[in-house]
C-alpha atoms as a PDB file:
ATOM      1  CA  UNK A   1      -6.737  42.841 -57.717  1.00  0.00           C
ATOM      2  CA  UNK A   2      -7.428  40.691 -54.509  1.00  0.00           C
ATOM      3  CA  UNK A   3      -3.892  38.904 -53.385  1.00  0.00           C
ATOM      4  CA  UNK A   4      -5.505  38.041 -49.956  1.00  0.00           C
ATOM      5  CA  UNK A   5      -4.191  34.385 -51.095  1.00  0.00           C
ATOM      6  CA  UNK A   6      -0.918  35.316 -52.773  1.00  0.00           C
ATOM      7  CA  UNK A   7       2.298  34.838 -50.666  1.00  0.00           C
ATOM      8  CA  UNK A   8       4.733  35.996 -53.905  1.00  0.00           C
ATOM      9  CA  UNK A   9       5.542  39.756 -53.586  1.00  0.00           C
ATOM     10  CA  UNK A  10       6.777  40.004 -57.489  1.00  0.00           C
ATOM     11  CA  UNK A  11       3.046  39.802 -58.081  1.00  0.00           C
ATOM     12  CA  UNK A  12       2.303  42.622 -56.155  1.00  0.00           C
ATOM     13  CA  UNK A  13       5.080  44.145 -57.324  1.00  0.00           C
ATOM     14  CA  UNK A  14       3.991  43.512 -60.990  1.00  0.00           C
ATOM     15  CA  UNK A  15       0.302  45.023 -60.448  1.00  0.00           C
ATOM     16  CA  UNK A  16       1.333  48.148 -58.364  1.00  0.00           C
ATOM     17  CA  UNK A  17       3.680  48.973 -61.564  1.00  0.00           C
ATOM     18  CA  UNK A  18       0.874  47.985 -63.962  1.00  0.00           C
ATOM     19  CA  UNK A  19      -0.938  50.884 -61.875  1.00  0.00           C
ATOM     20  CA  UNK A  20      -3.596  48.728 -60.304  1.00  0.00           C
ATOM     21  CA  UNK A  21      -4.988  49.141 -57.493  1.00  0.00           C
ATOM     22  CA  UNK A  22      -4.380  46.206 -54.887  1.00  0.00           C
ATOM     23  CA  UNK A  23      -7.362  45.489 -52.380  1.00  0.00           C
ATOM     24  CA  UNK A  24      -6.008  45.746 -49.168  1.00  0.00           C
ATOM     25  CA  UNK A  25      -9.261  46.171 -46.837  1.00  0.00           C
ATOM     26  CA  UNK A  26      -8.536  42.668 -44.648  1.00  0.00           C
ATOM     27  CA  UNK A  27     -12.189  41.555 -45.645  1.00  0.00           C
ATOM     28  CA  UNK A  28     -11.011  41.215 -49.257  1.00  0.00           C
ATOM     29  CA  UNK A  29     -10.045  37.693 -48.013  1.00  0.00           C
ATOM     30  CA  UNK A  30     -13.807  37.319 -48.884  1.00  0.00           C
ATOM     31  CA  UNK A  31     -12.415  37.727 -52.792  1.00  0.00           C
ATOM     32  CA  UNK A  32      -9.672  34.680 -52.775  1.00  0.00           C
ATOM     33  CA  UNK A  33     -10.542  32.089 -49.219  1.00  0.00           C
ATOM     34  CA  UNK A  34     -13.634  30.866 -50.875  1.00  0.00           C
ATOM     35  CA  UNK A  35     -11.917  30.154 -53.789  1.00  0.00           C
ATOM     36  CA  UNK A  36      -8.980  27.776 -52.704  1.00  0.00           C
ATOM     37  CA  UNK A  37      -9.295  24.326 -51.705  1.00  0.00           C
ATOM     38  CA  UNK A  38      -8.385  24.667 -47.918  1.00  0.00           C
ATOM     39  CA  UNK A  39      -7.894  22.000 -46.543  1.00  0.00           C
ATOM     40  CA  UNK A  40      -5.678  20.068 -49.526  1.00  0.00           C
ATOM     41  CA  UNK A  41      -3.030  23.022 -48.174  1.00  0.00           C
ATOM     42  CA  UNK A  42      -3.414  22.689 -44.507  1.00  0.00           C
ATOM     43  CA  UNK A  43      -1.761  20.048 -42.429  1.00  0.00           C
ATOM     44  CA  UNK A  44      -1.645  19.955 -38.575  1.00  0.00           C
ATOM     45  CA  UNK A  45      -3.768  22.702 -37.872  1.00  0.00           C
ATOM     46  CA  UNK A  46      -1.510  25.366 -39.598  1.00  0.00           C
ATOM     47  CA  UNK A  47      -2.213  27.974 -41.704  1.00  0.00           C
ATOM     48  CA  UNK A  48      -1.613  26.979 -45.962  1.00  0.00           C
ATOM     49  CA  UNK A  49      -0.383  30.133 -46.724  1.00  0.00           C
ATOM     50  CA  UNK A  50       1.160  33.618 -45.900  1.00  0.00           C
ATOM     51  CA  UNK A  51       0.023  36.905 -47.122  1.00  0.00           C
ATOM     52  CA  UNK A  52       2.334  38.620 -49.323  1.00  0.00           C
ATOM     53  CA  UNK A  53       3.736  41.513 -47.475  1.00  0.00           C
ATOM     54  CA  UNK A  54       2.874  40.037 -44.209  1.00  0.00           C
ATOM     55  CA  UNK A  55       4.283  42.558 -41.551  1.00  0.00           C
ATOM     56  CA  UNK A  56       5.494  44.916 -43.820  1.00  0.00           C
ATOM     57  CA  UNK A  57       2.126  46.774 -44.452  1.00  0.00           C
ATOM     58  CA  UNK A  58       1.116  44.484 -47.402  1.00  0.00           C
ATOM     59  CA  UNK A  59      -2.515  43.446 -47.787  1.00  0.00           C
ATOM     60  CA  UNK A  60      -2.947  41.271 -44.896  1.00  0.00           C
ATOM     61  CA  UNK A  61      -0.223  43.200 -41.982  1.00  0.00           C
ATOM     62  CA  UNK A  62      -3.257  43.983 -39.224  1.00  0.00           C
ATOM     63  CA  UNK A  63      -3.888  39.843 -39.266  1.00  0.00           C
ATOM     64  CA  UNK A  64      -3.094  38.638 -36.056  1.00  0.00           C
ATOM     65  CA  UNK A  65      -1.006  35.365 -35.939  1.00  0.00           C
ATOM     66  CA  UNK A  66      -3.445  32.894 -34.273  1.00  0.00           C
ATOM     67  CA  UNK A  67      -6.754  34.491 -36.117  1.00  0.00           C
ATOM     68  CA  UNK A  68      -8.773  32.235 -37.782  1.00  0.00           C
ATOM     69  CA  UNK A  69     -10.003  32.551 -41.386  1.00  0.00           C
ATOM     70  CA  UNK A  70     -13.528  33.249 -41.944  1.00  0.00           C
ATOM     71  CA  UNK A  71     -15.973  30.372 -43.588  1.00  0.00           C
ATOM     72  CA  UNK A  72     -14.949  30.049 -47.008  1.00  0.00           C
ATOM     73  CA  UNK A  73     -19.210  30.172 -48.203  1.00  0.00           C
ATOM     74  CA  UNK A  74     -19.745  32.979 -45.924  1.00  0.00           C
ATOM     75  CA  UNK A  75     -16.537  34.576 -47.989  1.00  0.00           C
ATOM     76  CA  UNK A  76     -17.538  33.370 -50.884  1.00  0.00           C
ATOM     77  CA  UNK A  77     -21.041  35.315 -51.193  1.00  0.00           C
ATOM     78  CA  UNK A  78     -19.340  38.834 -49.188  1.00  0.00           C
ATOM     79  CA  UNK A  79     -16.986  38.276 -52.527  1.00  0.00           C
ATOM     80  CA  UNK A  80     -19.869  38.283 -54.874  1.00  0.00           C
ATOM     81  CA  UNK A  81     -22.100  40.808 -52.844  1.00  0.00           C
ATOM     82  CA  UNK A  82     -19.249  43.033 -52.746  1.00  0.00           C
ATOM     83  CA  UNK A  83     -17.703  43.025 -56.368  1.00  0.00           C
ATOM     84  CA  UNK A  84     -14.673  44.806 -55.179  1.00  0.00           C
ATOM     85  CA  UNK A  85     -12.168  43.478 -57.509  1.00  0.00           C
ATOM     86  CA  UNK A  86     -11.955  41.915 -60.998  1.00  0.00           C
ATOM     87  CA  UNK A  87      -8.977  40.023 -60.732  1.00  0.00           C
ATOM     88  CA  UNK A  88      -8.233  37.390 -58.161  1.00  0.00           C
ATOM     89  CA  UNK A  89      -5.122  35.593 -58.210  1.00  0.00           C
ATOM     90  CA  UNK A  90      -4.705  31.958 -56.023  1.00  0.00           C
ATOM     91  CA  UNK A  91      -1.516  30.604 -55.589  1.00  0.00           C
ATOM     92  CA  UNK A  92      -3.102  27.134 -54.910  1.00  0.00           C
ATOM     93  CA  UNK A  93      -6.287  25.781 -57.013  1.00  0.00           C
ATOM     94  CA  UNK A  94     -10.259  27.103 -56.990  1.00  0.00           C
ATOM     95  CA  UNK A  95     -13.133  25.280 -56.813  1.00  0.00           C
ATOM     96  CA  UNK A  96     -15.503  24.437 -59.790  1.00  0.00           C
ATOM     97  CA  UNK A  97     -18.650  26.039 -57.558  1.00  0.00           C
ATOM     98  CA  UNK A  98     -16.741  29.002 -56.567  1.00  0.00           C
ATOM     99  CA  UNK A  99     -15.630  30.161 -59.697  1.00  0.00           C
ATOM    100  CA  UNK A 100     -19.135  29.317 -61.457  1.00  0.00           C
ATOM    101  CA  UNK A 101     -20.453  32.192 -58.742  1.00  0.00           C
ATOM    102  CA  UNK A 102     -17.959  34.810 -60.510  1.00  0.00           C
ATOM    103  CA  UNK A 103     -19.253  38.022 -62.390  1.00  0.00           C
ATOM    104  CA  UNK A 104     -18.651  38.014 -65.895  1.00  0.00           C
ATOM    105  CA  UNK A 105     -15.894  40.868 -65.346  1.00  0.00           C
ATOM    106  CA  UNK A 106     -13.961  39.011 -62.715  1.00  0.00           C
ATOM    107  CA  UNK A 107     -11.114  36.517 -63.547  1.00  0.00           C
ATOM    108  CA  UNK A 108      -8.828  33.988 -61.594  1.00  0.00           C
ATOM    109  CA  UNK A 109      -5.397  33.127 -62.900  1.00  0.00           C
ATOM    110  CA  UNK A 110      -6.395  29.154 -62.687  1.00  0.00           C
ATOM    111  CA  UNK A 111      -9.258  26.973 -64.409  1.00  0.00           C
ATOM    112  CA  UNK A 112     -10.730  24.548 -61.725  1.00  0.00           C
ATOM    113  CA  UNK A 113      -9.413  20.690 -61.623  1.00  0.00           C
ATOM    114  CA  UNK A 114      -5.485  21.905 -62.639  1.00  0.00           C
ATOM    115  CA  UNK A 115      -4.395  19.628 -60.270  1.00  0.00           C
ATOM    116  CA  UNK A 116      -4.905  17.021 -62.837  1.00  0.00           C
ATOM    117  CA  UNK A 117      -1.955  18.557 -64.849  1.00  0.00           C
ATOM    118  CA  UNK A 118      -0.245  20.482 -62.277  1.00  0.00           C
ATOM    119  CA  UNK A 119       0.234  17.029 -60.265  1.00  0.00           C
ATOM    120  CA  UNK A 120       3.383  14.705 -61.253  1.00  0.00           C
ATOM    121  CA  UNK A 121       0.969  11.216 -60.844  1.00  0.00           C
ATOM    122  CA  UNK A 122      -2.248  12.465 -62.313  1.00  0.00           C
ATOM    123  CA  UNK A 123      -0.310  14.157 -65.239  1.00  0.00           C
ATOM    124  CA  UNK A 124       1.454  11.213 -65.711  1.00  0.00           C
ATOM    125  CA  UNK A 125      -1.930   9.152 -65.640  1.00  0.00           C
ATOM    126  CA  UNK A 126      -3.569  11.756 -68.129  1.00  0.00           C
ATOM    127  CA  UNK A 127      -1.104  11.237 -70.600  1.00  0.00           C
ATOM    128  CA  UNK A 128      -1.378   7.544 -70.335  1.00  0.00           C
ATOM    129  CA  UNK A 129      -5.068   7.776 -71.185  1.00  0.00           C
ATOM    130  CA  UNK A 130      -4.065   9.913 -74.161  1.00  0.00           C
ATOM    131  CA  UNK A 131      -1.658   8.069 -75.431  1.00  0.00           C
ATOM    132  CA  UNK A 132      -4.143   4.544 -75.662  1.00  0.00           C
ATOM    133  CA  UNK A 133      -6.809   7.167 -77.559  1.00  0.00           C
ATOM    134  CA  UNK A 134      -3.812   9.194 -79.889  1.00  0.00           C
ATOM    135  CA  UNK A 135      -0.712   6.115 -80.157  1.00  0.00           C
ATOM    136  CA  UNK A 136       0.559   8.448 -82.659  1.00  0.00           C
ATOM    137  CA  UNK A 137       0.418  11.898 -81.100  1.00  0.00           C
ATOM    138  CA  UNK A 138       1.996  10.832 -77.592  1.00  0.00           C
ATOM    139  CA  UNK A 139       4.724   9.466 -78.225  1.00  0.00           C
ATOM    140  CA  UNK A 140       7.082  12.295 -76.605  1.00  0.00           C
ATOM    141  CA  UNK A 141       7.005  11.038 -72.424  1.00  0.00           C
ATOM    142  CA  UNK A 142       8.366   8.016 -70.763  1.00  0.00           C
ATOM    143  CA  UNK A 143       6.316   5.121 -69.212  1.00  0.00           C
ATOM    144  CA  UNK A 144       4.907   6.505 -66.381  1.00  0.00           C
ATOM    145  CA  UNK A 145       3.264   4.671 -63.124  1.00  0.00           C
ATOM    146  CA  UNK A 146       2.033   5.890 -59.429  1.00  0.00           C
ATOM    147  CA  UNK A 147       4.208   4.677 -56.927  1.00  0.00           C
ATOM    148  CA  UNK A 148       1.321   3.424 -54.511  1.00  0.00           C
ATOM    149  CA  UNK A 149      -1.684   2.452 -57.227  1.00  0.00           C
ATOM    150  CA  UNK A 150       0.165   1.022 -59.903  1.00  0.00           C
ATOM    151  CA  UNK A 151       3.030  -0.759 -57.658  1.00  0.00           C
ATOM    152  CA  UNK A 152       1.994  -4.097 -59.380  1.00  0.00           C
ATOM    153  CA  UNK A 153       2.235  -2.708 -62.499  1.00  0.00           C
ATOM    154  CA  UNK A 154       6.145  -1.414 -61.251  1.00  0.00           C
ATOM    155  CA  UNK A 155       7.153  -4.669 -59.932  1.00  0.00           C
ATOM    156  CA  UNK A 156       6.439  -6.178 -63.265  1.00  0.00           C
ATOM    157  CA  UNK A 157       7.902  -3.842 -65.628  1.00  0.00           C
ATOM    158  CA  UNK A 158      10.848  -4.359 -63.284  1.00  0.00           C
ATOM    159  CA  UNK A 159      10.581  -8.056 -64.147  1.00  0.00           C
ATOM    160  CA  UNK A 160      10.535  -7.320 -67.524  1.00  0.00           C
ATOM    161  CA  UNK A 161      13.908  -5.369 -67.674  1.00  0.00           C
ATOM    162  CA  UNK A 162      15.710  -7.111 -65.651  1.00  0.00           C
ATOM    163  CA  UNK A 163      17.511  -4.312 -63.932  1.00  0.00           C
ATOM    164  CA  UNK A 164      18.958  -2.746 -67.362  1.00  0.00           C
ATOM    165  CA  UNK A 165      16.950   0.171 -67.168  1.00  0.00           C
ATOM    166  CA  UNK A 166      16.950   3.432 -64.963  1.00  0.00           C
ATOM    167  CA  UNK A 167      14.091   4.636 -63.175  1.00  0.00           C
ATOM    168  CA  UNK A 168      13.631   8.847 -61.551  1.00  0.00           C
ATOM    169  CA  UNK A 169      11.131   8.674 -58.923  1.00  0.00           C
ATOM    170  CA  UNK A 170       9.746  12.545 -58.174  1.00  0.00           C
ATOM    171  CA  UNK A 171       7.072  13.525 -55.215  1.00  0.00           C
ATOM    172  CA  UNK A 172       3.887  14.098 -56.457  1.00  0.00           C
ATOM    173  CA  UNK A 173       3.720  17.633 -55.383  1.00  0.00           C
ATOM    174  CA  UNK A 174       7.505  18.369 -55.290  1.00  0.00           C
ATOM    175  CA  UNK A 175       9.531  20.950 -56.603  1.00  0.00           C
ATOM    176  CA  UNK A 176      13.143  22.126 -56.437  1.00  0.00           C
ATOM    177  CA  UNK A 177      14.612  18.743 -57.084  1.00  0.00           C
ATOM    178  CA  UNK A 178      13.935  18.093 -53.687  1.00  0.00           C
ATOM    179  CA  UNK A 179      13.508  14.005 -52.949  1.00  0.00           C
ATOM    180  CA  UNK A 180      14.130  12.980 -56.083  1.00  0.00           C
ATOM    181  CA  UNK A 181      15.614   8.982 -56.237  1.00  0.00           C
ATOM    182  CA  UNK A 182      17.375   7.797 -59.141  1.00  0.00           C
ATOM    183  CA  UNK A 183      17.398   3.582 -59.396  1.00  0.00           C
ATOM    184  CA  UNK A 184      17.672   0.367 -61.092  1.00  0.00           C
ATOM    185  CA  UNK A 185      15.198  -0.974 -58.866  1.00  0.00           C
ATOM    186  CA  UNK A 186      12.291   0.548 -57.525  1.00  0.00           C
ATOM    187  CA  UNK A 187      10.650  -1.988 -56.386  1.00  0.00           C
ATOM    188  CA  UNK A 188      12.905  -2.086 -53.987  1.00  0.00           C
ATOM    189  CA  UNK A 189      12.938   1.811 -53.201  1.00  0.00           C
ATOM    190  CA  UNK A 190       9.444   2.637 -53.297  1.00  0.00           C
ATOM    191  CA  UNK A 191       8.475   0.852 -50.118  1.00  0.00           C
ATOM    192  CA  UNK A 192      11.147   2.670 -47.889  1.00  0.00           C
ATOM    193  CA  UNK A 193       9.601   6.303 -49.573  1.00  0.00           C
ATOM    194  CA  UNK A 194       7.194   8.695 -47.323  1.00  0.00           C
ATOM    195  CA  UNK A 195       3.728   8.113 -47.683  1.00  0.00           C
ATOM    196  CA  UNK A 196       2.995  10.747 -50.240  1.00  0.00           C
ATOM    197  CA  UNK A 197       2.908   9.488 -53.886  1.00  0.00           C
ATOM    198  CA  UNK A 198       5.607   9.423 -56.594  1.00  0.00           C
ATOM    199  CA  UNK A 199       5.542   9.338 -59.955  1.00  0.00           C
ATOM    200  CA  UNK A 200       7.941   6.555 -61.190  1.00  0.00           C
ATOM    201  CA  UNK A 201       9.060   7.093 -64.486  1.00  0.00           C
ATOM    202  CA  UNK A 202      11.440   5.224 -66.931  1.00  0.00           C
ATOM    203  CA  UNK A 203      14.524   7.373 -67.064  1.00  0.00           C
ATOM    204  CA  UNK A 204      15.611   8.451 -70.870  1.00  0.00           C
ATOM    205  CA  UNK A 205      19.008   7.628 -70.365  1.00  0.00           C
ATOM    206  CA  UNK A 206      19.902   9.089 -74.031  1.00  0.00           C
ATOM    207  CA  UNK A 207      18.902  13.021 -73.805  1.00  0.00           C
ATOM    208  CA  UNK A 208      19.731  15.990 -76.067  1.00  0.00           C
ATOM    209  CA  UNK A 209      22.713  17.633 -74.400  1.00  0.00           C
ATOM    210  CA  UNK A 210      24.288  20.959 -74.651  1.00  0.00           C
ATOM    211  CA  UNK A 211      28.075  21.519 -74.387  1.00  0.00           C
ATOM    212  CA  UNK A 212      27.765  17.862 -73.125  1.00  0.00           C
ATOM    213  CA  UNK A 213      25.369  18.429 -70.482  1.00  0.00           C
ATOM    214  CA  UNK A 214      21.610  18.181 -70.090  1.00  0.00           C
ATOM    215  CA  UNK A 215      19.611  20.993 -70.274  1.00  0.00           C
ATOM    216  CA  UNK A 216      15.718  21.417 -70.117  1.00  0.00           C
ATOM    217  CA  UNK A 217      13.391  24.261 -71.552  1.00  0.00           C
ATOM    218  CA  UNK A 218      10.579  26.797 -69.703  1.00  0.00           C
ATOM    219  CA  UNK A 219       8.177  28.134 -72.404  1.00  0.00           C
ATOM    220  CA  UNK A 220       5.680  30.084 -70.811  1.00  0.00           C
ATOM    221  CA  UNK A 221       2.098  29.665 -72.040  1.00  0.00           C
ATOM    222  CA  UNK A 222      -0.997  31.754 -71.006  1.00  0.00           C
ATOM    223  CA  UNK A 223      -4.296  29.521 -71.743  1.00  0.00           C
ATOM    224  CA  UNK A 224      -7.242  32.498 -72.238  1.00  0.00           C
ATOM    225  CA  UNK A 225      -9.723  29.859 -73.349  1.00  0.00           C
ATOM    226  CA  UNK A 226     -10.062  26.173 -72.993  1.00  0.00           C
ATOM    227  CA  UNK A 227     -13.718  25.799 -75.098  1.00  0.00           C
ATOM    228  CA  UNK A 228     -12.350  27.730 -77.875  1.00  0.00           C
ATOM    229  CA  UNK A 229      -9.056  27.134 -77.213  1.00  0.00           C
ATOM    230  CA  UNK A 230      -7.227  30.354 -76.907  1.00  0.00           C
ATOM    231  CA  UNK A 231      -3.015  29.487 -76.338  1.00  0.00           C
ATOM    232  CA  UNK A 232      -0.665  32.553 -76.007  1.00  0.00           C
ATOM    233  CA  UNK A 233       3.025  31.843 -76.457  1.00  0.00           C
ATOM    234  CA  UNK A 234       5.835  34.227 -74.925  1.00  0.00           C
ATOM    235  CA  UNK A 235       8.594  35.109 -77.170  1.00  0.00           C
ATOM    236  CA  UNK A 236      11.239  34.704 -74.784  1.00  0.00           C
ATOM    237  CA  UNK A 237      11.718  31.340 -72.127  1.00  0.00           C
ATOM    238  CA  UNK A 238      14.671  30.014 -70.443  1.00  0.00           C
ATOM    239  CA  UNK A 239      16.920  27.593 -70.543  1.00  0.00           C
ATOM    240  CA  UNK A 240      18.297  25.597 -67.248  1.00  0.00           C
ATOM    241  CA  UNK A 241      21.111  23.346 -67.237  1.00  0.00           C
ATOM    242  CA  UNK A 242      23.078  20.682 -65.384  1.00  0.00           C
ATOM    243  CA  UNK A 243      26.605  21.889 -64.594  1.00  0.00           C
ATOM    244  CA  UNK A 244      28.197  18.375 -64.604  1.00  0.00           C
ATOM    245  CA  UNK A 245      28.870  16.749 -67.947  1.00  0.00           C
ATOM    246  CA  UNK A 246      26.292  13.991 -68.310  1.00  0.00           C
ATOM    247  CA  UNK A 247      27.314  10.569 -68.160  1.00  0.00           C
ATOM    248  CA  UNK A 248      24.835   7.480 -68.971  1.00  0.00           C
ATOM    249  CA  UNK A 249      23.009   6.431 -65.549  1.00  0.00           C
ATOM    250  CA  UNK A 250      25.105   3.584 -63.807  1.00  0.00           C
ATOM    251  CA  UNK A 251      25.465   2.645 -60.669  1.00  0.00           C
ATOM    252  CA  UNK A 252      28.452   4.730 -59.352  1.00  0.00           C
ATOM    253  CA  UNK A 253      26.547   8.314 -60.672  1.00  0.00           C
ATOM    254  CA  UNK A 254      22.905   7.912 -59.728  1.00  0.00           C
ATOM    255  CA  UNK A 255      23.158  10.204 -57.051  1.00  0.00           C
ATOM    256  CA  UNK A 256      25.019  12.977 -58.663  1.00  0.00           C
ATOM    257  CA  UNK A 257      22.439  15.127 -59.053  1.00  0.00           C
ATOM    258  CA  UNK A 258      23.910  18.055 -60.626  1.00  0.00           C
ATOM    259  CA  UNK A 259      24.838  15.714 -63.669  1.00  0.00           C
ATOM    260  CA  UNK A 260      21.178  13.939 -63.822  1.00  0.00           C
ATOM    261  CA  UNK A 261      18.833  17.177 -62.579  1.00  0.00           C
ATOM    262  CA  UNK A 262      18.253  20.615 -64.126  1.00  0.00           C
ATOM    263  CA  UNK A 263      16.540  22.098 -61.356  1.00  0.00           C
ATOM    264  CA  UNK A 264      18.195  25.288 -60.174  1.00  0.00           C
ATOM    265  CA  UNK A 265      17.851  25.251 -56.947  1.00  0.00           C
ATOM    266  CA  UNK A 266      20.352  21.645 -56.873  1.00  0.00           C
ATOM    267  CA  UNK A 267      22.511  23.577 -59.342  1.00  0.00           C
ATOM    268  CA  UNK A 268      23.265  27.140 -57.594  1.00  0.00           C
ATOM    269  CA  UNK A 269      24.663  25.136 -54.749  1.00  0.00           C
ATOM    270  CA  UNK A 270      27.635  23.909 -57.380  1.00  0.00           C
ATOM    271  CA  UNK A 271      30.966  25.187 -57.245  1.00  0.00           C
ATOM    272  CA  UNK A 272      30.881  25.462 -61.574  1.00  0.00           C
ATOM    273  CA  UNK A 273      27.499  27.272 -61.234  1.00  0.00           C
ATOM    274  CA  UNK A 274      28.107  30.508 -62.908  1.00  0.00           C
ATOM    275  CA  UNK A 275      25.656  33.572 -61.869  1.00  0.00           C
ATOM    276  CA  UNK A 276      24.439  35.702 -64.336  1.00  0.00           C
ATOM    277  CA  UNK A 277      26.169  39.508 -63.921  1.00  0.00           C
ATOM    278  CA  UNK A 278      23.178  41.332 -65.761  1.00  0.00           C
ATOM    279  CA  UNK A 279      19.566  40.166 -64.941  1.00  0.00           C
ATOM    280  CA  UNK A 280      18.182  41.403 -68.064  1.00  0.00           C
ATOM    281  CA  UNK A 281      21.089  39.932 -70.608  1.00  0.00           C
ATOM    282  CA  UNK A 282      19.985  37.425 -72.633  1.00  0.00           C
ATOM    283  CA  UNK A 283      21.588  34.251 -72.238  1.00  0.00           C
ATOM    284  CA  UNK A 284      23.599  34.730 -68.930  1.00  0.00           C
ATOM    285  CA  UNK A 285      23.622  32.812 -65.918  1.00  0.00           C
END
């Protein structure tokens, strides 16, 4: 298993107690670089990721800090030449070409062009496209618009509702809960926001609750095939909840975010955030 591109240690962690063997010559890079899409990840000249078990004699260690990543082509072929490991896993997305050039016995843990899924705006826009070809079978997400490309289309939904309605707006690419805007009006937000996208949504100011407060659901899904479609469905998921009762969106509790936002990492910080005692107890924390 190549994790030259991995920066998680519970994956390593996972495959050294599956028993399998982890590449750690530094030219493995060869196995993942070509793969990724470089420079969506890199910004300012720094580097888009960190080696899992960077210093601490993981896979990458003997890197020095300012060395420079070899071409990802010249990487790409070494990979292939080299057929050193069957499994490569990317934390970030692969390229269509690279992954064509793969032996039969060699897998990586993500089909090519994820991003259009894996992104709040293009998801959103996906499902919009679906919905005008299946009325009937998408009927379960809010109106959805870019931010930047469909402002027009904002402003005059806006019109439309007259300020009666709630809108979330959520980074494109952002996780954690982190700059997340609840408003009446986001016309009015949206031009004060960075320059990254959003995905501006139509609030559903009615959810399913638990014990009075909202709650969403992780199912974890493993796609094996997408032409046959091959879908494998773990038995066990997780639940995450708000720890403030919910109370419809109004103007005095848009930015309490541990009433309108499941995410845990905006949760933990609460005082009535309880921590589960037993990691492996079912239905604690």
């Amino acid at each position: 298993v190549n994790l030259s591109r991995c920066k998680y240690d519970i994956v390593r962690e996972c495959v050294e107690a599956l028993g399998w063997h982890v590449d750690r010559d530094v030219e493995g890079l060869s196995a993942f670089a070509s793969l990724v899409n470089v420079e969506k990840k890199e910004k300012d000249g720094a580097p888009a990721w960190t080696p899992a078990g960077a210093g601490t004699g993981g896979a990458s260690s003997s890197l020095a800090a300012n060395q420079q990543l070899p071409d990802p082509v010249q990487l790409l072929n070494a990979m292939v030449q080299s057929e050193r490991c069957q499994i490569v896993w990317s934390d970030v997305s692969v390229l269509t070409q690279s992954v064509s050039r793969l032996k039969c016995w060699q897998r990586v843990n993500h089909f090519p062009s994820m991003s259009l899924i894996c992104r709040k705006v293009q998801l959103g826009k996906q499902l919009t496209r679906m919905e005008s070809l299946f009325p009937d079978a998408y009927t379960f997400f809010p109106v959805s618009f870019s931010a930047r490309s469909d402002f027009n289309a904002v402003t005059q939904y806006c019109r439309l509702t007259k300020g009666k309605k709630t809108f979330i707006l959520k980074p494109n690419a952002g996780c954690q809960g982190t700059g997340i805007v609840l408003t009446k009006h986001p016309e009015r937000v949206i031009p004060s926001l960075p320059h990254d996208d959003y995905v501006c949504q139509l609030y559903i100011s009615r959810p399913l609750l638990i014990e009075r407060k909202k709650f969403d659901m992780r199912i974890y899904v493993l796609i094996l095939s997408v032409v046959p479609l091959k879908v494998l469905i773990y038995d066990d998921g997780l639940i995450r909840m708000c720890t403030k009762e919910y109370v419809r969106p109004k103007g005095s509790n848009l930015k309490h975010a541990t009433m309108h936002l499941t995410n845990y990492a905006v949760n933990k910080k609460s005082d009535a955030y309880t921590f589960g005692g037993d990691e492996g107890g079912a239905g604690q924390g």
